[in-house]
Protein backbone atom coordinates (compact mmCIF):
# COMPACT_ATOMS: atom_id res chain seq x y z
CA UNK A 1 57.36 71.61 81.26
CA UNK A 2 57.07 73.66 84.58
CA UNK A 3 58.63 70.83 86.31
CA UNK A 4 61.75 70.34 83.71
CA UNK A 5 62.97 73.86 83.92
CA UNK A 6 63.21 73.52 87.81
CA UNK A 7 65.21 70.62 87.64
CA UNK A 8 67.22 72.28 85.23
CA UNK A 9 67.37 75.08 87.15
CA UNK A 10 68.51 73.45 90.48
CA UNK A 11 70.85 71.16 88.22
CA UNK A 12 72.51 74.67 87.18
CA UNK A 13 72.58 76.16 90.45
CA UNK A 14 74.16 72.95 92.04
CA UNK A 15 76.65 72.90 89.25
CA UNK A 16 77.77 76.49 90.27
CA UNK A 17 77.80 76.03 93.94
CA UNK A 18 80.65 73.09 93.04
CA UNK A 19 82.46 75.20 90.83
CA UNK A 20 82.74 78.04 92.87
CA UNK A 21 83.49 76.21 96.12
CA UNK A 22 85.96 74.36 94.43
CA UNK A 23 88.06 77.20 93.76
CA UNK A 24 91.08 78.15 95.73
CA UNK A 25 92.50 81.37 96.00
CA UNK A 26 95.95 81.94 93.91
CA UNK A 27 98.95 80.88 96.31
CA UNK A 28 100.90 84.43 97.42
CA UNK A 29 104.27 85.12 96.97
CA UNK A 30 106.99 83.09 99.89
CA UNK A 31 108.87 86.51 99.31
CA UNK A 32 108.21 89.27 100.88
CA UNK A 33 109.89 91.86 98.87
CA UNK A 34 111.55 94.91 100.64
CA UNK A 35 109.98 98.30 98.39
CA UNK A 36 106.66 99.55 97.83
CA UNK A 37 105.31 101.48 95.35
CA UNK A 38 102.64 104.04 96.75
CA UNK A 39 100.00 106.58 96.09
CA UNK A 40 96.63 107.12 95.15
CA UNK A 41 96.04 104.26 93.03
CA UNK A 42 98.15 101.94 94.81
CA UNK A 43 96.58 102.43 98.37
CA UNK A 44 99.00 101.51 101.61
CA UNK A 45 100.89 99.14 101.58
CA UNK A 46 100.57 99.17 97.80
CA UNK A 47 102.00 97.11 95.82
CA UNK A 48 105.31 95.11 97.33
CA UNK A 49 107.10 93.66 94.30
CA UNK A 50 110.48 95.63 94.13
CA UNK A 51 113.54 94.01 95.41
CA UNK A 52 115.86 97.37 95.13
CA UNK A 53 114.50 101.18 95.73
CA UNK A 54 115.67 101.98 92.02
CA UNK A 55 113.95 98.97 90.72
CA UNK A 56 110.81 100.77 92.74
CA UNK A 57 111.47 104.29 91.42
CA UNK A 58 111.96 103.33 88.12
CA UNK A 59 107.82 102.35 88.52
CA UNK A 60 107.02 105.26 89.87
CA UNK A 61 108.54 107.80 87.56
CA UNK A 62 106.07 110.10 85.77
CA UNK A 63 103.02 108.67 87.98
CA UNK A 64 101.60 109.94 91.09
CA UNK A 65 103.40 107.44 93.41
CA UNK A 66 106.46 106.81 95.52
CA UNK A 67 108.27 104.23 97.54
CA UNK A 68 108.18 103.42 101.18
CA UNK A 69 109.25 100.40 102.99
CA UNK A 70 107.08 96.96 103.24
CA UNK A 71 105.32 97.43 106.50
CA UNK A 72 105.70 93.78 106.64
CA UNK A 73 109.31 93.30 106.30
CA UNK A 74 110.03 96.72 108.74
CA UNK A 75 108.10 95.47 111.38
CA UNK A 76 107.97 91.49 111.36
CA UNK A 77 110.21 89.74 114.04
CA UNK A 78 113.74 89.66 113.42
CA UNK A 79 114.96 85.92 113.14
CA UNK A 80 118.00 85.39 115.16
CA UNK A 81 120.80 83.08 114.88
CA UNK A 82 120.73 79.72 117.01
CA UNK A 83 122.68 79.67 120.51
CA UNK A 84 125.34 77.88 120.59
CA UNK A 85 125.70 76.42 123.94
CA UNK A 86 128.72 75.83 125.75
């Protein structure tokens, strides 16, 4: 008996281990979208899902947040056009 409930207990535990590390985190978003909404719920950057400001304050209104900029769209390299060479 003692010996069946560690085997079922290792059979569990390796059944878990698989599941788990076969997991994969959810894929993020390819767009990184310009407007924030802030505050003390959200944290910084908080939450970056607003293409437009209004779209942003319209969230906002009546909570305790506001909008900022994506810290990752302000401050990530501008892409330039190609050279053309003469």
């Amino acid at each position: 008996m003692r010996r069946t409930n560690w085997a079922i207990l290792a059979f569990a535990a390796l059944g878990t281990s698989w599941i788990v590390g076969s997991a994969s985190p959810a894929a993020a978003d390819p767009y990184e979208y310009p407007w924030c909404i802030q505050g003390r719920q959200e944290g910084y950057p908080g939450y970056c899902g607003y293409q437009t400001y209004q779209q942003c304050q319209a969230s906002a209104s009546g909570r305790d947040a506001y909008c900022g900029i994506n810290p990752r769209v302000a401050f990530s390299q501008q892409r330039l056009a190609p050279r053309a060479f003469r």
